[in-house]
PDB file of N, CA and C in Angstrom:
ATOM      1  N   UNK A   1      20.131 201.559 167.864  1.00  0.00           N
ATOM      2  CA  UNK A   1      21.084 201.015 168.775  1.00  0.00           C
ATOM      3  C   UNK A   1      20.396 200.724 170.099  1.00  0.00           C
ATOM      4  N   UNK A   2      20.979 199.612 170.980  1.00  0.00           N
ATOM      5  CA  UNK A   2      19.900 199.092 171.985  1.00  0.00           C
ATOM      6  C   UNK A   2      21.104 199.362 172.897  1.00  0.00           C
ATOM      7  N   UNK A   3      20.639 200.318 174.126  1.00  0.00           N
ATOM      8  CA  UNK A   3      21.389 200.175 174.947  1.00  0.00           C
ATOM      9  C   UNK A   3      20.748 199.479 176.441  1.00  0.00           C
ATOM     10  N   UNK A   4      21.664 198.790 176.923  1.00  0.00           N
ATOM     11  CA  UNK A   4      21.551 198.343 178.246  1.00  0.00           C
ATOM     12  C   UNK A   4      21.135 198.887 179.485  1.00  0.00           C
ATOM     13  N   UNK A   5      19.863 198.592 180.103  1.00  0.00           N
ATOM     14  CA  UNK A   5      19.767 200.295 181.340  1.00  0.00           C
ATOM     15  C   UNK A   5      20.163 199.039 182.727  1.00  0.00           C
ATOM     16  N   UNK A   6      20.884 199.288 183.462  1.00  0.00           N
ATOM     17  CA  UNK A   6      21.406 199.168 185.012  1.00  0.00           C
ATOM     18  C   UNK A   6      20.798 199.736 185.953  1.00  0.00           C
ATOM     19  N   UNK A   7      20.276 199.066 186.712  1.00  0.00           N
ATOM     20  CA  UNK A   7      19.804 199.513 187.942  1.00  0.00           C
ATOM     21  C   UNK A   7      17.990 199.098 188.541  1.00  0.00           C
ATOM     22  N   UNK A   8      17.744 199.333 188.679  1.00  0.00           N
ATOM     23  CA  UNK A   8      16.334 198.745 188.955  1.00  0.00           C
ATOM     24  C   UNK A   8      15.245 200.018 188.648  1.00  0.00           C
ATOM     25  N   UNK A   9      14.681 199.659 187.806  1.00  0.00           N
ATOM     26  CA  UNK A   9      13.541 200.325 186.944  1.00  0.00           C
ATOM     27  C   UNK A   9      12.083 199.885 187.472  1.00  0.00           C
ATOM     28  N   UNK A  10      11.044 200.746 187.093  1.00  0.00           N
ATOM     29  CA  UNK A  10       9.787 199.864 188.228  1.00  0.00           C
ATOM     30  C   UNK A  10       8.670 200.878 187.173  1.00  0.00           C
ATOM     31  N   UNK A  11       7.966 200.092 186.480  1.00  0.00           N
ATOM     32  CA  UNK A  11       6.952 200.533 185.746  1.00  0.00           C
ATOM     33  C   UNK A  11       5.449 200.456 186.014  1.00  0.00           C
ATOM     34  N   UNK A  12       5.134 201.451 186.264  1.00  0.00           N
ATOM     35  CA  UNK A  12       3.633 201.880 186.950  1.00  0.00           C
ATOM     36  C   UNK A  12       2.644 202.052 185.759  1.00  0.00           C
ATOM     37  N   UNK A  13       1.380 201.018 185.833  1.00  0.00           N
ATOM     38  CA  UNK A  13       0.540 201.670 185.169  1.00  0.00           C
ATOM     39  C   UNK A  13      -1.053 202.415 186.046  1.00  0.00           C
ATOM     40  N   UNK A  14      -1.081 203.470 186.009  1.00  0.00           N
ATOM     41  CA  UNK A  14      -2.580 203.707 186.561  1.00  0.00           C
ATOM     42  C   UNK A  14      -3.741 204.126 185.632  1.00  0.00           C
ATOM     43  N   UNK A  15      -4.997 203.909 185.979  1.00  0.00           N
ATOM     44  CA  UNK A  15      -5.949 204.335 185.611  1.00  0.00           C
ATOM     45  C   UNK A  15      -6.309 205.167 185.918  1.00  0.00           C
ATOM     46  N   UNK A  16      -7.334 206.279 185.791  1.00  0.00           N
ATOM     47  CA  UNK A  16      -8.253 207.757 185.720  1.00  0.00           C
ATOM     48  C   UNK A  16      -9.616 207.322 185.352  1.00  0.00           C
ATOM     49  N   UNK A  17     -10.442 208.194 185.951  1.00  0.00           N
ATOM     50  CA  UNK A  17     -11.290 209.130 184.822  1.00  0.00           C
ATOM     51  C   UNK A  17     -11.776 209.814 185.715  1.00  0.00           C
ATOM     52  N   UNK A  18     -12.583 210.244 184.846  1.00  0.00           N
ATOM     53  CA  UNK A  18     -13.450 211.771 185.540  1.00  0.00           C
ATOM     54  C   UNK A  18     -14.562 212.190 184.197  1.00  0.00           C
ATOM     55  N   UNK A  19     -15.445 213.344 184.885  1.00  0.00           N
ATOM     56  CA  UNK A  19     -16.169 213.827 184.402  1.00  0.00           C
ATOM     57  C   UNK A  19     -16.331 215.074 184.002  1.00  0.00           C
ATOM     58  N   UNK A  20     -16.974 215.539 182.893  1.00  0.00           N
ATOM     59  CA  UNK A  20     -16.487 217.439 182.510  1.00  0.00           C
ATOM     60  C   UNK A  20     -18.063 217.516 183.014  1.00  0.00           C
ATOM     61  N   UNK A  21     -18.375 218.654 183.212  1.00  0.00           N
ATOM     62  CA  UNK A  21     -20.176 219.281 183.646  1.00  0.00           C
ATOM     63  C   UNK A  21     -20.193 219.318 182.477  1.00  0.00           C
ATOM     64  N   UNK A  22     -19.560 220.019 181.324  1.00  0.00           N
ATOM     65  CA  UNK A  22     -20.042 220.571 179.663  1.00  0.00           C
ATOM     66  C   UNK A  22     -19.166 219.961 178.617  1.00  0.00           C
ATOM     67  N   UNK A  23     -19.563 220.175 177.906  1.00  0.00           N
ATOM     68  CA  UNK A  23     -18.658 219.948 176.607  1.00  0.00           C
ATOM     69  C   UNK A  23     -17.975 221.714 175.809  1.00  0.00           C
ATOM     70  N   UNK A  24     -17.065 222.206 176.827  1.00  0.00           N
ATOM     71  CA  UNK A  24     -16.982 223.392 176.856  1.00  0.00           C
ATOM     72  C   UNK A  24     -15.481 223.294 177.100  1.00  0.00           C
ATOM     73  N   UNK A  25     -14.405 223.714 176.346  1.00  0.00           N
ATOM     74  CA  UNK A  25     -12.835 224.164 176.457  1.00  0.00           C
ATOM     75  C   UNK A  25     -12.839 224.400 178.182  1.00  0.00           C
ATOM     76  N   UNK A  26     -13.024 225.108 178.846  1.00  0.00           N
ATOM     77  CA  UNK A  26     -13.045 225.528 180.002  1.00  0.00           C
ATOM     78  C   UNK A  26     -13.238 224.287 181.017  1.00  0.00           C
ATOM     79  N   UNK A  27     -14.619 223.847 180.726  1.00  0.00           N
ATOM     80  CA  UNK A  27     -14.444 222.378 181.366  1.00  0.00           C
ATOM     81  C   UNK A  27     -14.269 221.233 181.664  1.00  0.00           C
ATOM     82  N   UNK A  28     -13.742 221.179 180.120  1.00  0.00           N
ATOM     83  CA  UNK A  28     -13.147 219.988 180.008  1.00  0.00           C
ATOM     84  C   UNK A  28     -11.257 219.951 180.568  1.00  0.00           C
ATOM     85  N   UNK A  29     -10.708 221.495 180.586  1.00  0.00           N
ATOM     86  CA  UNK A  29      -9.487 222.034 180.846  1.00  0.00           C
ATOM     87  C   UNK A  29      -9.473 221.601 182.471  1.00  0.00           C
ATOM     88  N   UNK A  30     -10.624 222.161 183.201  1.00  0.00           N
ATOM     89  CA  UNK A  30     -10.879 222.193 184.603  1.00  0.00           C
ATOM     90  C   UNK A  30     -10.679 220.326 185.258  1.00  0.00           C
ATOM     91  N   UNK A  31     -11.147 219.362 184.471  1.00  0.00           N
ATOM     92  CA  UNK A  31     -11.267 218.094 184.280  1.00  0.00           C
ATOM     93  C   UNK A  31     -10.062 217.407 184.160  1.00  0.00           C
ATOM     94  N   UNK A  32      -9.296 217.910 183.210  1.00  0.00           N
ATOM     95  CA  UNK A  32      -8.060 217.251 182.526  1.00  0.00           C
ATOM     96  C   UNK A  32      -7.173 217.422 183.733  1.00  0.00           C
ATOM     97  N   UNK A  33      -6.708 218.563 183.937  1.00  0.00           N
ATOM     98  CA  UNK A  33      -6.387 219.198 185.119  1.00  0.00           C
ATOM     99  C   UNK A  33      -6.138 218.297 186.443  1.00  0.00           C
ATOM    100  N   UNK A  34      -7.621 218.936 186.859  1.00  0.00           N
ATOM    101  CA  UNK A  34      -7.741 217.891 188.232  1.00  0.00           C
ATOM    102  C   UNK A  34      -7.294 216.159 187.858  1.00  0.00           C
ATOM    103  N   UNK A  35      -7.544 216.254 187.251  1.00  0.00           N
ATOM    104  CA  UNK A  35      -7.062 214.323 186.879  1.00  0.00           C
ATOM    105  C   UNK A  35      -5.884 214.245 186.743  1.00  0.00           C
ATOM    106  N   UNK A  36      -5.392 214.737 186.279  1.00  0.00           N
ATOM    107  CA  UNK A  36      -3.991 214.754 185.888  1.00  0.00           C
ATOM    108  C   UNK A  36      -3.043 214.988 187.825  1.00  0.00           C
ATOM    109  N   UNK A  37      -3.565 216.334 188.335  1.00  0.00           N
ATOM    110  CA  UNK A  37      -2.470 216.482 189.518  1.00  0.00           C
ATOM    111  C   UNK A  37      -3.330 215.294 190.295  1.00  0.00           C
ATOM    112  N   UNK A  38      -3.986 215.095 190.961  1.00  0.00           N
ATOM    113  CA  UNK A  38      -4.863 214.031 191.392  1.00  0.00           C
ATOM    114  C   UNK A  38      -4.172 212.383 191.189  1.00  0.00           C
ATOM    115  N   UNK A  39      -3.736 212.280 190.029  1.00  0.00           N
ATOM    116  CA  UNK A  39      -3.049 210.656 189.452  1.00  0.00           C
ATOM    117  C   UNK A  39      -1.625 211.381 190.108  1.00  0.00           C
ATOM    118  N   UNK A  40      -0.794 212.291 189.775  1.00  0.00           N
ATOM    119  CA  UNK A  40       0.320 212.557 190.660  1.00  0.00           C
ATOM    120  C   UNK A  40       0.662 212.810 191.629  1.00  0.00           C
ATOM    121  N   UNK A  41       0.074 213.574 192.084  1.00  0.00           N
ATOM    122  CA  UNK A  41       0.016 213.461 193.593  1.00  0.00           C
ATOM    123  C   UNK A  41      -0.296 212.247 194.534  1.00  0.00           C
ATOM    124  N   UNK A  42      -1.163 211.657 194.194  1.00  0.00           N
ATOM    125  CA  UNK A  42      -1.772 210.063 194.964  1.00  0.00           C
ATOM    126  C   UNK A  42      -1.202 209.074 194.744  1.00  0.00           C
ATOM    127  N   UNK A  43      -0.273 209.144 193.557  1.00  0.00           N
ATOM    128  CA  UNK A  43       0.497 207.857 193.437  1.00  0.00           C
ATOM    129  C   UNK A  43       1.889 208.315 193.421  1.00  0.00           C
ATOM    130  N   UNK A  44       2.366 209.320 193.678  1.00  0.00           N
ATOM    131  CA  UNK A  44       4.070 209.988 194.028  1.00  0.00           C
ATOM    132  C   UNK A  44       4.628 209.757 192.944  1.00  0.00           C
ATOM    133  N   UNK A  45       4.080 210.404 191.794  1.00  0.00           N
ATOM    134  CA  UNK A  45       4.709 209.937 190.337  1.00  0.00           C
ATOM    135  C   UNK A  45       5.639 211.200 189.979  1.00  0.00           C
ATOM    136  N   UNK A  46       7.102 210.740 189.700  1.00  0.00           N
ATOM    137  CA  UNK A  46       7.672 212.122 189.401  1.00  0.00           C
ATOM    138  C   UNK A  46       7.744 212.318 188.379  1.00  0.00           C
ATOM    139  N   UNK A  47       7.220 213.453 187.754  1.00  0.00           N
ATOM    140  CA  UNK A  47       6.813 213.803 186.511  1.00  0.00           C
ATOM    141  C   UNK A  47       7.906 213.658 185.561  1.00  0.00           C
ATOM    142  N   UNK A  48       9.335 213.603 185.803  1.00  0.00           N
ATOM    143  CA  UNK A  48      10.013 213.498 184.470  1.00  0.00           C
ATOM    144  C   UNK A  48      10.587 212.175 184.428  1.00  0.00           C
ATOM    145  N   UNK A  49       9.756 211.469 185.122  1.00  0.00           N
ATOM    146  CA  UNK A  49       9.249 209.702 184.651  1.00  0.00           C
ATOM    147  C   UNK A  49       8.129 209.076 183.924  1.00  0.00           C
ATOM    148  N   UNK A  50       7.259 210.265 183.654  1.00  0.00           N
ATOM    149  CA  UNK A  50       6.005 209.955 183.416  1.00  0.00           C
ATOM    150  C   UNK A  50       6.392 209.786 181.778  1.00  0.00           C
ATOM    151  N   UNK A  51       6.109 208.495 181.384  1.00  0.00           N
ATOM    152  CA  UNK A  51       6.188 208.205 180.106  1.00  0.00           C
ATOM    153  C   UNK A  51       4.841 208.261 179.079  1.00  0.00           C
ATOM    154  N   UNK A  52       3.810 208.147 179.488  1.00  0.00           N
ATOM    155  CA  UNK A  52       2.675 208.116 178.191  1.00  0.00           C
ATOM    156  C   UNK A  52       1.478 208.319 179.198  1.00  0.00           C
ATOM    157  N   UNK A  53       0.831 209.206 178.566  1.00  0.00           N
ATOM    158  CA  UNK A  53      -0.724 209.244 179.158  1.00  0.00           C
ATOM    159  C   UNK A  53      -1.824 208.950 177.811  1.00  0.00           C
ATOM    160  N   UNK A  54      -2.450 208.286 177.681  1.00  0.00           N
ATOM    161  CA  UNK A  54      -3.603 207.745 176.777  1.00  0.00           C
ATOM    162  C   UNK A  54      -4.756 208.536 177.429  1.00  0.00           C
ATOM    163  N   UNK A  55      -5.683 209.195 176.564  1.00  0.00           N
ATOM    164  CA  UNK A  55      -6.771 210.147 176.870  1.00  0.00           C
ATOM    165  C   UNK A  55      -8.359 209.336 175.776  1.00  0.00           C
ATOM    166  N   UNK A  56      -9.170 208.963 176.461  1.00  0.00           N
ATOM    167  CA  UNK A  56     -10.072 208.585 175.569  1.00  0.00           C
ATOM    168  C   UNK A  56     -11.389 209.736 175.871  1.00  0.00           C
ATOM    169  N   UNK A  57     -12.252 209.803 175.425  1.00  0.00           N
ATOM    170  CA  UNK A  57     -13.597 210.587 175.567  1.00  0.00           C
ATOM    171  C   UNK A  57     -14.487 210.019 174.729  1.00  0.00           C
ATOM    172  N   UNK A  58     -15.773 210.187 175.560  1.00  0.00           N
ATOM    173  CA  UNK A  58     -17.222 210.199 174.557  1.00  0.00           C
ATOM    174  C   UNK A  58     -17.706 211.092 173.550  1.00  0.00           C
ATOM    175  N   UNK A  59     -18.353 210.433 172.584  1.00  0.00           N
ATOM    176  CA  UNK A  59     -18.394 211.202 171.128  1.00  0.00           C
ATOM    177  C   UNK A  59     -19.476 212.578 171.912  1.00  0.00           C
ATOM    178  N   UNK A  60     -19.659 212.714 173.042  1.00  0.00           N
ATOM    179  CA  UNK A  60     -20.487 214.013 172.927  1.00  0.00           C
ATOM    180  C   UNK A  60     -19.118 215.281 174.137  1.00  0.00           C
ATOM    181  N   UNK A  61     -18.235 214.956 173.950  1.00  0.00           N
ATOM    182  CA  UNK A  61     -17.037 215.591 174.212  1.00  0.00           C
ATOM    183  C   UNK A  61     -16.248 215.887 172.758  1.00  0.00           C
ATOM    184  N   UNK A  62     -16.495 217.330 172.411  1.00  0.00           N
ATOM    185  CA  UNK A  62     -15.876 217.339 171.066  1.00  0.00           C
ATOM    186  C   UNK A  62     -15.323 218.710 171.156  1.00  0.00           C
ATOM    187  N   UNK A  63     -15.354 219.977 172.415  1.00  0.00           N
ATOM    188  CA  UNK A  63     -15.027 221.144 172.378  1.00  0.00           C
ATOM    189  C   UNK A  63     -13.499 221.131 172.096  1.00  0.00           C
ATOM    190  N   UNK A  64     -12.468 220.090 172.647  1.00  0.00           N
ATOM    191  CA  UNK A  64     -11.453 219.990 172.434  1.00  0.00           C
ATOM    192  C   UNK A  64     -10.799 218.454 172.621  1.00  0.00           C
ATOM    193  N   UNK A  65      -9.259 218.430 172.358  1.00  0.00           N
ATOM    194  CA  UNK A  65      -8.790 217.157 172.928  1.00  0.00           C
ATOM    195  C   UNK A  65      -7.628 217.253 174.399  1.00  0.00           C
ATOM    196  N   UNK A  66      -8.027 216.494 175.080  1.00  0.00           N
ATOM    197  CA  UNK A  66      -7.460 216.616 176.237  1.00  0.00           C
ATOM    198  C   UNK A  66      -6.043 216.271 176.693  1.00  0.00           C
ATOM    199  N   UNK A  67      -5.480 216.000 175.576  1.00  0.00           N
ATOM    200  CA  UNK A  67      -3.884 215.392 174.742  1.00  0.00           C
ATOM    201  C   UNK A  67      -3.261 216.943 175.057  1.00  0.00           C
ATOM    202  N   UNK A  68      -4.405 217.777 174.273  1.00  0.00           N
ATOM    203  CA  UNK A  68      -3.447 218.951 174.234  1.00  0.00           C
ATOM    204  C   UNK A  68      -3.658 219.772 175.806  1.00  0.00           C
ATOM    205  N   UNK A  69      -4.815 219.782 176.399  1.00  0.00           N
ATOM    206  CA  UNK A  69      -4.646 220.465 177.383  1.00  0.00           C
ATOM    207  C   UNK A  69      -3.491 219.743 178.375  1.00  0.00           C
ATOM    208  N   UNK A  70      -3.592 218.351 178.471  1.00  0.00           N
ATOM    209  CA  UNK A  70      -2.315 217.468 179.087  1.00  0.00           C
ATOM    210  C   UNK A  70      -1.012 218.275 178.679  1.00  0.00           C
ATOM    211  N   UNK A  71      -1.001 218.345 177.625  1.00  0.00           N
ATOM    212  CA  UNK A  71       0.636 218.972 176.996  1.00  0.00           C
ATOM    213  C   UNK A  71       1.169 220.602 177.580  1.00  0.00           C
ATOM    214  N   UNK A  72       0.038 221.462 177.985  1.00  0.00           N
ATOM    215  CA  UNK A  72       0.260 222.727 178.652  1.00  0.00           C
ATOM    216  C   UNK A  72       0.293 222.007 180.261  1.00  0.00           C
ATOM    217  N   UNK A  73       0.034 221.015 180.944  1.00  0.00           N
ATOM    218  CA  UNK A  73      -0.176 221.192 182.505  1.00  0.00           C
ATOM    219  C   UNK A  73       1.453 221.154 182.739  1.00  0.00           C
ATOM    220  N   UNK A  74       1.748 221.505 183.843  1.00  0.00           N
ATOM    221  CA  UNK A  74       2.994 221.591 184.832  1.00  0.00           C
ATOM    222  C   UNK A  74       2.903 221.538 186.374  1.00  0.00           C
ATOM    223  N   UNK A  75       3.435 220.319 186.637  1.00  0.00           N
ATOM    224  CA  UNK A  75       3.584 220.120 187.978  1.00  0.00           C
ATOM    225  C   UNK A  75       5.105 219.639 188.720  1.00  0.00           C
ATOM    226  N   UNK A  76       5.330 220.125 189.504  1.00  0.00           N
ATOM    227  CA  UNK A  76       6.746 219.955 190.202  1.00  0.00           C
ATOM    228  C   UNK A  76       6.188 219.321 190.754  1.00  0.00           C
TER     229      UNK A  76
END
């Protein structure tokens, strides 16, 4: 079912990146992190607008995926 939305809507896309020191859970967590409050904070994004974050990495980043550390962060 398609419903109709009213009112004025305003769709933001931004870019990231950053760098981990290791290929290590810990620093890649430390990474995800900072990027993540860093894109919210600087662009006044309120988090229960935030619709999709896309996470890419280099094949020598393999300690974890940064999808999931994204899925534990919390920011008011």
């Amino acid at each position: 079912m398609l419903e109709k939305f009213e009112g004025n809507y305003q769709l933001t896309i931004i870019r990231g990146a950053t760098t981990s020191k290791d290929n290590s859970v810990k620093e890649m967590e430390s990474a995800v992190v900072e990027l993540i409050e860093e894109l919210i904070t600087r662009n006044n994004i309120v988090v229960n607008n935030l619709l999709s974050i896309t996470f890419t990495v280099t094949n020598d980043l393999d300690a974890c995926f940064p999808a999931s550390i994204a899925r534990k962060c919390k920011k008011s």
